[in-house]
PDB file of N, CA and C in Angstrom:
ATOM      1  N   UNK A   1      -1.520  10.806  10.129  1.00  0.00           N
ATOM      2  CA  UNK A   1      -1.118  12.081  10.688  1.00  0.00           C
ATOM      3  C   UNK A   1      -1.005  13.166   9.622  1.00  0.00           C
ATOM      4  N   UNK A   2      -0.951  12.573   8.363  1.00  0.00           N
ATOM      5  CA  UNK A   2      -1.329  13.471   7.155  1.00  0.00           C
ATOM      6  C   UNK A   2       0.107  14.318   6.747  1.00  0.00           C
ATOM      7  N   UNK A   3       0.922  13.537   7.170  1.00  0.00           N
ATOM      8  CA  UNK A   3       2.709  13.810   6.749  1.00  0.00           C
ATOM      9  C   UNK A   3       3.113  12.979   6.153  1.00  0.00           C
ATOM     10  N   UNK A   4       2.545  12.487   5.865  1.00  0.00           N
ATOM     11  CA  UNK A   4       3.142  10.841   4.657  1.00  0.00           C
ATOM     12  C   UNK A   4       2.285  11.136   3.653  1.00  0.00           C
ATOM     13  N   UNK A   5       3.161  10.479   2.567  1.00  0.00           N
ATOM     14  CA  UNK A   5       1.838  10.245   1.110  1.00  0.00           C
ATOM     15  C   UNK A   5       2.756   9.092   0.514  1.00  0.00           C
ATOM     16  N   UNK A   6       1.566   8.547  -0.047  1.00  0.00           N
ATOM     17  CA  UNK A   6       2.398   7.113  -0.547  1.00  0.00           C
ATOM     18  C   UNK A   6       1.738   7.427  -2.125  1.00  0.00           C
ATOM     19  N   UNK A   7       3.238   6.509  -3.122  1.00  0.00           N
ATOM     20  CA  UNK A   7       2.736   6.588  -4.281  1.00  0.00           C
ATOM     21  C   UNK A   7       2.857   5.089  -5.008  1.00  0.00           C
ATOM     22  N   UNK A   8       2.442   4.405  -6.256  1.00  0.00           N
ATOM     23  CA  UNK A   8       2.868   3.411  -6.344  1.00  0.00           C
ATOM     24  C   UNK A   8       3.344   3.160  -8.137  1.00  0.00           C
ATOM     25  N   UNK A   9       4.178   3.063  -8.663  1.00  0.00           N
ATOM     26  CA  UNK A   9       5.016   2.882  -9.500  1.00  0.00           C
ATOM     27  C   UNK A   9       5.009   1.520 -10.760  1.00  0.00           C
ATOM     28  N   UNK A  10       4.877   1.714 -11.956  1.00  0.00           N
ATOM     29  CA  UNK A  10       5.038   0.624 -12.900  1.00  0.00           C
ATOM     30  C   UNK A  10       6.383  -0.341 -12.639  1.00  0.00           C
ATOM     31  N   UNK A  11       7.279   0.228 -12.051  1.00  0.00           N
ATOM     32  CA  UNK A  11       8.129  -0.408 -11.808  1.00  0.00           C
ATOM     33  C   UNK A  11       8.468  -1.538 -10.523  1.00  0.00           C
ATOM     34  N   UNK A  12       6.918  -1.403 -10.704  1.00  0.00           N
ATOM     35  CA  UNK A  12       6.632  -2.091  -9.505  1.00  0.00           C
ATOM     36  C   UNK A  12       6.854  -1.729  -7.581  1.00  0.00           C
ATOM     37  N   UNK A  13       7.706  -0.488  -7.425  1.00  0.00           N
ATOM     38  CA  UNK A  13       7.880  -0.304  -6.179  1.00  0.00           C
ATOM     39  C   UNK A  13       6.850   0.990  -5.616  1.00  0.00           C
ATOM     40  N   UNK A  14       6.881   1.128  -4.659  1.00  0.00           N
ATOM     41  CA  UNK A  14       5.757   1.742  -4.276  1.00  0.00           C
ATOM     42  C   UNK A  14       6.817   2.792  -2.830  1.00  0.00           C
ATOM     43  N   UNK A  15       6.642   4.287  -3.138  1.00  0.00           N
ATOM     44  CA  UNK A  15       7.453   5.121  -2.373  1.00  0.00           C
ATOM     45  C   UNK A  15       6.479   5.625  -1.433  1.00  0.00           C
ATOM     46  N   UNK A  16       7.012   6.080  -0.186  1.00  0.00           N
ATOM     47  CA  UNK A  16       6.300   6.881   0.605  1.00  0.00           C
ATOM     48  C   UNK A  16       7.257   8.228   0.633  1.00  0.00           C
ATOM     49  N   UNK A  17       6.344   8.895   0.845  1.00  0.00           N
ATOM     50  CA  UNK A  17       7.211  10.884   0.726  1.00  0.00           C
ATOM     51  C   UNK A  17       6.481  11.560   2.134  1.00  0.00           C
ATOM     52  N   UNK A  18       7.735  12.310   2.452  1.00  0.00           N
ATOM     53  CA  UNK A  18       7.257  13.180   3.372  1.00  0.00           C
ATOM     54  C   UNK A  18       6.640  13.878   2.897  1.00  0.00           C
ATOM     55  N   UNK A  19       5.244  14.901   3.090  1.00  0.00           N
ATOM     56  CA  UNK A  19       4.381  15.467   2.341  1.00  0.00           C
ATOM     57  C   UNK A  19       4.876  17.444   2.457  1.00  0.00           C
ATOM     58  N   UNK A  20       5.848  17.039   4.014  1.00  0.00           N
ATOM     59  CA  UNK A  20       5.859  18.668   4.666  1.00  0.00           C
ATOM     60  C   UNK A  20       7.191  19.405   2.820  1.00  0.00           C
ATOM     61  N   UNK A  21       8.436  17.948   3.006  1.00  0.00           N
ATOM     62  CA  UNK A  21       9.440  18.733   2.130  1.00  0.00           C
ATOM     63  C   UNK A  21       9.289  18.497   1.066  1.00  0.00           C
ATOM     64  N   UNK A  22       8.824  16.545   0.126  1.00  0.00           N
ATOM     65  CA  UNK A  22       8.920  16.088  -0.686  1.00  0.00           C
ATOM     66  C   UNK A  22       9.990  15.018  -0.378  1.00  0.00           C
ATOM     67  N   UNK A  23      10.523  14.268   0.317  1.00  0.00           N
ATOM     68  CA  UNK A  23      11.831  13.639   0.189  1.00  0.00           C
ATOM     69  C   UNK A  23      11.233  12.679   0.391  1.00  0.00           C
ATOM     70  N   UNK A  24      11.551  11.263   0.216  1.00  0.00           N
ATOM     71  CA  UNK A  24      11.186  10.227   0.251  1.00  0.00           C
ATOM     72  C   UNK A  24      11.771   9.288   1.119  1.00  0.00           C
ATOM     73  N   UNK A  25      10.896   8.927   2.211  1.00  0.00           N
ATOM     74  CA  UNK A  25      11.074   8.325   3.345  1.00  0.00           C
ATOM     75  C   UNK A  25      11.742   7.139   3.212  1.00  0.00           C
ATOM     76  N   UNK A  26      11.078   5.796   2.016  1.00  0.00           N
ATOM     77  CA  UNK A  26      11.265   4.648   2.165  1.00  0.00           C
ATOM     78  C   UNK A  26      10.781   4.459   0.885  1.00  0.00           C
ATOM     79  N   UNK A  27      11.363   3.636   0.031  1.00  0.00           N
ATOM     80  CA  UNK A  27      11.026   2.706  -1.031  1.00  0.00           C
ATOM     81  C   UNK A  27      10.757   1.520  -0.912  1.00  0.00           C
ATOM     82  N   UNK A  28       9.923   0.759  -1.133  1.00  0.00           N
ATOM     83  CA  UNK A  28       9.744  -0.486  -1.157  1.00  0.00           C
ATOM     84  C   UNK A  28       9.158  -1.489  -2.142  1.00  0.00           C
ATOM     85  N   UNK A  29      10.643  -2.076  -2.719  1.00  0.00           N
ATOM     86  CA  UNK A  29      10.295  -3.526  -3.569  1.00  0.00           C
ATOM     87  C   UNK A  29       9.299  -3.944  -3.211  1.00  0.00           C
ATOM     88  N   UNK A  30       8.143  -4.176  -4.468  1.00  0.00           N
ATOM     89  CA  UNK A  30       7.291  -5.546  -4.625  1.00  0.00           C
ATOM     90  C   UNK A  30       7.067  -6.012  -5.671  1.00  0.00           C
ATOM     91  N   UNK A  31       6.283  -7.283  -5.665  1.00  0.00           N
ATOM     92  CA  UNK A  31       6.018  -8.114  -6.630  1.00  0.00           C
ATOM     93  C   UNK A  31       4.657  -7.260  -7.159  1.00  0.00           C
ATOM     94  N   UNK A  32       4.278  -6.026  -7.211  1.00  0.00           N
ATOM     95  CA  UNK A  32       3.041  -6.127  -7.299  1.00  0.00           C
ATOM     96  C   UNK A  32       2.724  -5.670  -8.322  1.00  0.00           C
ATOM     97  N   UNK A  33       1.688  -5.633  -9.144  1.00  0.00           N
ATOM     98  CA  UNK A  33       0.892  -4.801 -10.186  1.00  0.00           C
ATOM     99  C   UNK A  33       1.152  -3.548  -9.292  1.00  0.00           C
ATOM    100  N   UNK A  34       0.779  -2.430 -10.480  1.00  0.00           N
ATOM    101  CA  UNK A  34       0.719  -0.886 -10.310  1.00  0.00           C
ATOM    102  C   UNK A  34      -0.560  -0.771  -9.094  1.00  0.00           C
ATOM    103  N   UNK A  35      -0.139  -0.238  -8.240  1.00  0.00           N
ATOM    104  CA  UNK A  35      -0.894  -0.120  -6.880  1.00  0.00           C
ATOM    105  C   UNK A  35      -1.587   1.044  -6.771  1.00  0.00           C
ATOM    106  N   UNK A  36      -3.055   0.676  -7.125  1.00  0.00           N
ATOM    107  CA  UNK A  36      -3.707   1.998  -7.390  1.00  0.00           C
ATOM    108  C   UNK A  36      -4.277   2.923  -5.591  1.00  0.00           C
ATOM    109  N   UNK A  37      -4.825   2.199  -4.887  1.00  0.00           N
ATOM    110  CA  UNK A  37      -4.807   2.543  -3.634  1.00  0.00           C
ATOM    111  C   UNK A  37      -4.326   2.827  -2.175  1.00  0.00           C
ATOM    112  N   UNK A  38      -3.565   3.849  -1.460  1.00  0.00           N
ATOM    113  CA  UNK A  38      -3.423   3.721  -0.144  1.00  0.00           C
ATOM    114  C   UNK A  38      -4.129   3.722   1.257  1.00  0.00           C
ATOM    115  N   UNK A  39      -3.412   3.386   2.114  1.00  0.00           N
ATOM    116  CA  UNK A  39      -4.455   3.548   3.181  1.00  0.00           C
ATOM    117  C   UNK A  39      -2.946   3.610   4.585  1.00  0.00           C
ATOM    118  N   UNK A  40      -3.184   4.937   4.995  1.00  0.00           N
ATOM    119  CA  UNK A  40      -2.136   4.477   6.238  1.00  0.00           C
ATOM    120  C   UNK A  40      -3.328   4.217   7.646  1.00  0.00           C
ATOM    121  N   UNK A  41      -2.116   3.960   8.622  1.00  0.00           N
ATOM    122  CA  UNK A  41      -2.880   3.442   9.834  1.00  0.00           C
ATOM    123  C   UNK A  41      -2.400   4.927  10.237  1.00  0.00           C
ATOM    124  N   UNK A  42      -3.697   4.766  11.819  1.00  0.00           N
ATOM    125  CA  UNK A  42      -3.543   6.361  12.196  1.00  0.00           C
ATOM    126  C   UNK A  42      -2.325   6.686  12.672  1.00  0.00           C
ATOM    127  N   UNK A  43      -1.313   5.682  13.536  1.00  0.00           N
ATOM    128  CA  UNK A  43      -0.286   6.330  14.108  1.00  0.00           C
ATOM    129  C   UNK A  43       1.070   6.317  12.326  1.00  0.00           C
ATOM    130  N   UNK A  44       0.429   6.651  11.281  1.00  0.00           N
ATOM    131  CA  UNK A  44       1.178   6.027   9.726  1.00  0.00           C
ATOM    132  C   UNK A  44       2.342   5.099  10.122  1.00  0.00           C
ATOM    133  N   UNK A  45       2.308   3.683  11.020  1.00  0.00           N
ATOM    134  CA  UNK A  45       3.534   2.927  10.968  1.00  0.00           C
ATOM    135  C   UNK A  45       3.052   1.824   9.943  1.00  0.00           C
ATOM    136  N   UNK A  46       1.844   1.074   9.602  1.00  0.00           N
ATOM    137  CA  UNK A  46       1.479   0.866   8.723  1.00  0.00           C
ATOM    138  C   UNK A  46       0.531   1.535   7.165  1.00  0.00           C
ATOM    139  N   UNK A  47       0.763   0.550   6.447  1.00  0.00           N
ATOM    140  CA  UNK A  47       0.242   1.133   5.036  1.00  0.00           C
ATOM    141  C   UNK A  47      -0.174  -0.176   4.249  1.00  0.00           C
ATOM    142  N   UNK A  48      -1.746   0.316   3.505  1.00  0.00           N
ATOM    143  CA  UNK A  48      -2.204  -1.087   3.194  1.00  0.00           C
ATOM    144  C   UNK A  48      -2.204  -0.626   1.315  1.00  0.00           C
ATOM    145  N   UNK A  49      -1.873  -1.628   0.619  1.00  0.00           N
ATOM    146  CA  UNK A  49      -1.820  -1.241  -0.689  1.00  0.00           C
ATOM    147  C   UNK A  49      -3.021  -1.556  -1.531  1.00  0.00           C
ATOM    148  N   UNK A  50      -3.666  -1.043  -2.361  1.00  0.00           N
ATOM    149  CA  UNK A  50      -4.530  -2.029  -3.245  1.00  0.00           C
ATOM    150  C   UNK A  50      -4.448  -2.152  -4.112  1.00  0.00           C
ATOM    151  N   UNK A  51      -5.035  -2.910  -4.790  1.00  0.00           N
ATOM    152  CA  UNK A  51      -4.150  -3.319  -6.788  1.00  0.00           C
ATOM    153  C   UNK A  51      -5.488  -3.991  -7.291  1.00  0.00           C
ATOM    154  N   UNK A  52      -5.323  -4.169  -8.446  1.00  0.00           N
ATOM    155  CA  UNK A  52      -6.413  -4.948  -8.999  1.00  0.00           C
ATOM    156  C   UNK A  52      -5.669  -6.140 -10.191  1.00  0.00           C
ATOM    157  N   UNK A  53      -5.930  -7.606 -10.355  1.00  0.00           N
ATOM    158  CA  UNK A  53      -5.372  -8.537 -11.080  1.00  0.00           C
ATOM    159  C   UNK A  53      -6.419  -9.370 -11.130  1.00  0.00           C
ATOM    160  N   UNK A  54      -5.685 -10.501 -11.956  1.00  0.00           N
ATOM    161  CA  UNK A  54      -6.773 -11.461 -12.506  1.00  0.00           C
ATOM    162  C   UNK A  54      -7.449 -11.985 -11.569  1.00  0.00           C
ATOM    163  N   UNK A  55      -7.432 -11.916 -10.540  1.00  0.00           N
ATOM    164  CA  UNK A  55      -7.795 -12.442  -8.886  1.00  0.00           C
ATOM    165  C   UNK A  55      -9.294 -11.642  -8.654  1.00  0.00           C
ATOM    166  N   UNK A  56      -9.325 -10.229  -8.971  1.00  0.00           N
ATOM    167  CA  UNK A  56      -9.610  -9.584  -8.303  1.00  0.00           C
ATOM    168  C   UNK A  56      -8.694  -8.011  -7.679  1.00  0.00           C
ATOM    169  N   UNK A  57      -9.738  -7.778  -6.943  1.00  0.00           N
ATOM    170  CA  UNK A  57      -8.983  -6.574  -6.282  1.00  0.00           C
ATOM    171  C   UNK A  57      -8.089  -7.563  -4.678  1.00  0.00           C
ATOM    172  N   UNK A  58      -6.913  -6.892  -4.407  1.00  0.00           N
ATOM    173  CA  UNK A  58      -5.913  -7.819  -3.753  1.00  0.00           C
ATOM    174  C   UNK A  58      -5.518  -6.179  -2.921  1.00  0.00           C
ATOM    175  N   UNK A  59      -5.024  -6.578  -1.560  1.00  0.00           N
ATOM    176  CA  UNK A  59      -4.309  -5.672  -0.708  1.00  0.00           C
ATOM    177  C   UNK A  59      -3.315  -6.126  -0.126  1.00  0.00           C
ATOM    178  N   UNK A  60      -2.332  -5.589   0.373  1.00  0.00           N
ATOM    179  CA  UNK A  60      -1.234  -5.456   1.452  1.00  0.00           C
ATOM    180  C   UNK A  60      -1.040  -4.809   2.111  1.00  0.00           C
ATOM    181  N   UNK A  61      -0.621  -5.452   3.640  1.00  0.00           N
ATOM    182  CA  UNK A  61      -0.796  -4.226   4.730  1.00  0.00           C
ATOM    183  C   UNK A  61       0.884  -4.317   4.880  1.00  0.00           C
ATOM    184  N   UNK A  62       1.985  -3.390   4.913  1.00  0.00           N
ATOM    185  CA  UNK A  62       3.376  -3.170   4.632  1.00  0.00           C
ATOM    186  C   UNK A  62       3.326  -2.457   6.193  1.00  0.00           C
ATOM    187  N   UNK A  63       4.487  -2.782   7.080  1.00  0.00           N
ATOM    188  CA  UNK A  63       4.704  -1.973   8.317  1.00  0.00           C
ATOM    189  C   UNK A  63       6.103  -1.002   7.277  1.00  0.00           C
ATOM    190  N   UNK A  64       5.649   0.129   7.838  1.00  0.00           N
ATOM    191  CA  UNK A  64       6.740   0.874   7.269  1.00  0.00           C
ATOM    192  C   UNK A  64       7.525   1.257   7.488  1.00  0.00           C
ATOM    193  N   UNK A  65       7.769   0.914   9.298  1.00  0.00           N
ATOM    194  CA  UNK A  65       9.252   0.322   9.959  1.00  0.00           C
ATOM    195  C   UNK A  65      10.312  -0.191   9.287  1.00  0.00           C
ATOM    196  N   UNK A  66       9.764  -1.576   9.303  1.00  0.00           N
ATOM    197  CA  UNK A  66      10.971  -2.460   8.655  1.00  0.00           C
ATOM    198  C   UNK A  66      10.336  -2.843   7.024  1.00  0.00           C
ATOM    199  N   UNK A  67       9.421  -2.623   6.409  1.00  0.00           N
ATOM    200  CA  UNK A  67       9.064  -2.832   5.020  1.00  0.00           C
ATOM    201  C   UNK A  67       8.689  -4.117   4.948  1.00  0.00           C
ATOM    202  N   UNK A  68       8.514  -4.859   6.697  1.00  0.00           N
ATOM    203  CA  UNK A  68       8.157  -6.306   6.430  1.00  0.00           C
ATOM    204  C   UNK A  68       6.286  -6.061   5.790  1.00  0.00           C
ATOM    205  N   UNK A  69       5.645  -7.183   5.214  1.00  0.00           N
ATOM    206  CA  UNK A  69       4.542  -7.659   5.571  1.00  0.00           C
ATOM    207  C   UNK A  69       4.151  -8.830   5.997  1.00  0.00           C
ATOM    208  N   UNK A  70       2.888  -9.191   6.375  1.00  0.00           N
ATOM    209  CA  UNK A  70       2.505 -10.084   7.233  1.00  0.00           C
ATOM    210  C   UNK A  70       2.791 -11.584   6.659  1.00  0.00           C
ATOM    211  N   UNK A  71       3.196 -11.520   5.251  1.00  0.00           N
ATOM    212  CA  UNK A  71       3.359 -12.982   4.550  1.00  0.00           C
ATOM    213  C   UNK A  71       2.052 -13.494   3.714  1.00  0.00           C
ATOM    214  N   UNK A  72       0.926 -12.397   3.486  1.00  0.00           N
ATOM    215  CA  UNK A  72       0.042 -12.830   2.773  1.00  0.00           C
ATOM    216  C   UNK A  72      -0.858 -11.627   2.099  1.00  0.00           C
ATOM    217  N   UNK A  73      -1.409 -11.896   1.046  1.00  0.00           N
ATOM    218  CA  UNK A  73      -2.744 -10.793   0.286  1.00  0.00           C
ATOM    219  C   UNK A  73      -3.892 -11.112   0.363  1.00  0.00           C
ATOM    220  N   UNK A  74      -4.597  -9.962   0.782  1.00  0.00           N
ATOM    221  CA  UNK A  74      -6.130 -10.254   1.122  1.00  0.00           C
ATOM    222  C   UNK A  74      -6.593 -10.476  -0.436  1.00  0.00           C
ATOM    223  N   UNK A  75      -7.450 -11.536  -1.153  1.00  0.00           N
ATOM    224  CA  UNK A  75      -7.257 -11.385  -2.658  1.00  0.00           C
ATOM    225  C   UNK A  75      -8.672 -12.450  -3.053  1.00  0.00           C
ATOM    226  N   UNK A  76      -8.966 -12.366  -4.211  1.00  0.00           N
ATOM    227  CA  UNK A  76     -10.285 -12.821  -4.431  1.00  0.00           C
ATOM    228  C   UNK A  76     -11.325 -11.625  -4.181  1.00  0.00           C
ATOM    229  N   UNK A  77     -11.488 -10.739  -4.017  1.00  0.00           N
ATOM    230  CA  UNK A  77     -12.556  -9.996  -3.710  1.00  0.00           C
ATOM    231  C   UNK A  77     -13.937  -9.982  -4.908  1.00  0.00           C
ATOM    232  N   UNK A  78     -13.110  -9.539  -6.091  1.00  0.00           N
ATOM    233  CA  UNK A  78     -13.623  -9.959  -7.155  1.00  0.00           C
ATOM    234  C   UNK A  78     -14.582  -8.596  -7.334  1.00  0.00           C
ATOM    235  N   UNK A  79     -14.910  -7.840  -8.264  1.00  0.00           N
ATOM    236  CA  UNK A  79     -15.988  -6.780  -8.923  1.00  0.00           C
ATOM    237  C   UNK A  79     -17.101  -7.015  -7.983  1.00  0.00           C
ATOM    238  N   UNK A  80     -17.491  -5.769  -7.667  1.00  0.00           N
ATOM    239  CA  UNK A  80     -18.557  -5.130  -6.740  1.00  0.00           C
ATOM    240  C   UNK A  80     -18.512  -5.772  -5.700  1.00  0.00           C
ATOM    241  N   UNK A  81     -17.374  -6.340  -4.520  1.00  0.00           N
ATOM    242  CA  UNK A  81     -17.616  -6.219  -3.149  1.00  0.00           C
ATOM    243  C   UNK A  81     -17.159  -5.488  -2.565  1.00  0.00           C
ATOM    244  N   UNK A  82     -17.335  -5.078  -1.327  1.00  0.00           N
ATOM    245  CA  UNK A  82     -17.665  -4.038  -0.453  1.00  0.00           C
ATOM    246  C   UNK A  82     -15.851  -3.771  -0.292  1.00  0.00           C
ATOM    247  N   UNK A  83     -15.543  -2.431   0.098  1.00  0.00           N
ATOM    248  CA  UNK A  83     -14.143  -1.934   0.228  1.00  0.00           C
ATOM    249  C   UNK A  83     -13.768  -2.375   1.934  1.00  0.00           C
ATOM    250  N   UNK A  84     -13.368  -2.651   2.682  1.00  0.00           N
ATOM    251  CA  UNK A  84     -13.138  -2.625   3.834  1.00  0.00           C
ATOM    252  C   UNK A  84     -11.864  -1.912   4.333  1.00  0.00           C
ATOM    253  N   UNK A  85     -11.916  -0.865   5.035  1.00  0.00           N
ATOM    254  CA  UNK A  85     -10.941  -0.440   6.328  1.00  0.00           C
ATOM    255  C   UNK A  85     -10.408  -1.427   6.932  1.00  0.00           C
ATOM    256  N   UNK A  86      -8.743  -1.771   6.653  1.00  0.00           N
ATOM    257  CA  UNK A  86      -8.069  -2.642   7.502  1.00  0.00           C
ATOM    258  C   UNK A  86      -7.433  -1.559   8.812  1.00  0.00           C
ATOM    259  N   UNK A  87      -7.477  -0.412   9.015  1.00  0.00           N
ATOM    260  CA  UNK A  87      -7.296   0.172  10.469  1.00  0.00           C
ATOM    261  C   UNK A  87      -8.202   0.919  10.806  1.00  0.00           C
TER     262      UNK A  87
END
């Protein structure tokens, strides 16, 4: 809806901001490397993260409701495969 912006942090947590004032909606702890990519879903209740590690490039899709995720990372992708749209 283009009122959210997500950012992602060495400190491992990754913020979402309202884009209209600047205030920050939700923080959310992770385990993750510095999260270079976002992606919200169209109605923004989800948000998918991307990172890159010894794996490969790795994602998470975070509901930004409750800050749950699904219990797993899409991971292995590995240098030069294709990007995919998870919404």
């Amino acid at each position: 809806d283009g009122l959210k912006l997500a950012s992602g942090s060495c400190d491992e947590s990754v913020r979402v901001w309202d884009a209209r004032n600047g205030d920050v909606l939700r923080v959310l702890e992770t385990d993750l490397a510095l999260v270079r990519r976002f992606h919200f879903s169209s109605d923004s209740s989800k948000l998918t993260c991307a990172w890159a590690n010894q794996n490969g490039i790795c994602s998470r899709v975070v509901d930004l409701r409750t800050g749950d995720h699904p219990g797993f990372d899409v991971e292995k992708h590995g240098c030069g495969s294709t990007e995919k749209r998870l919404f």
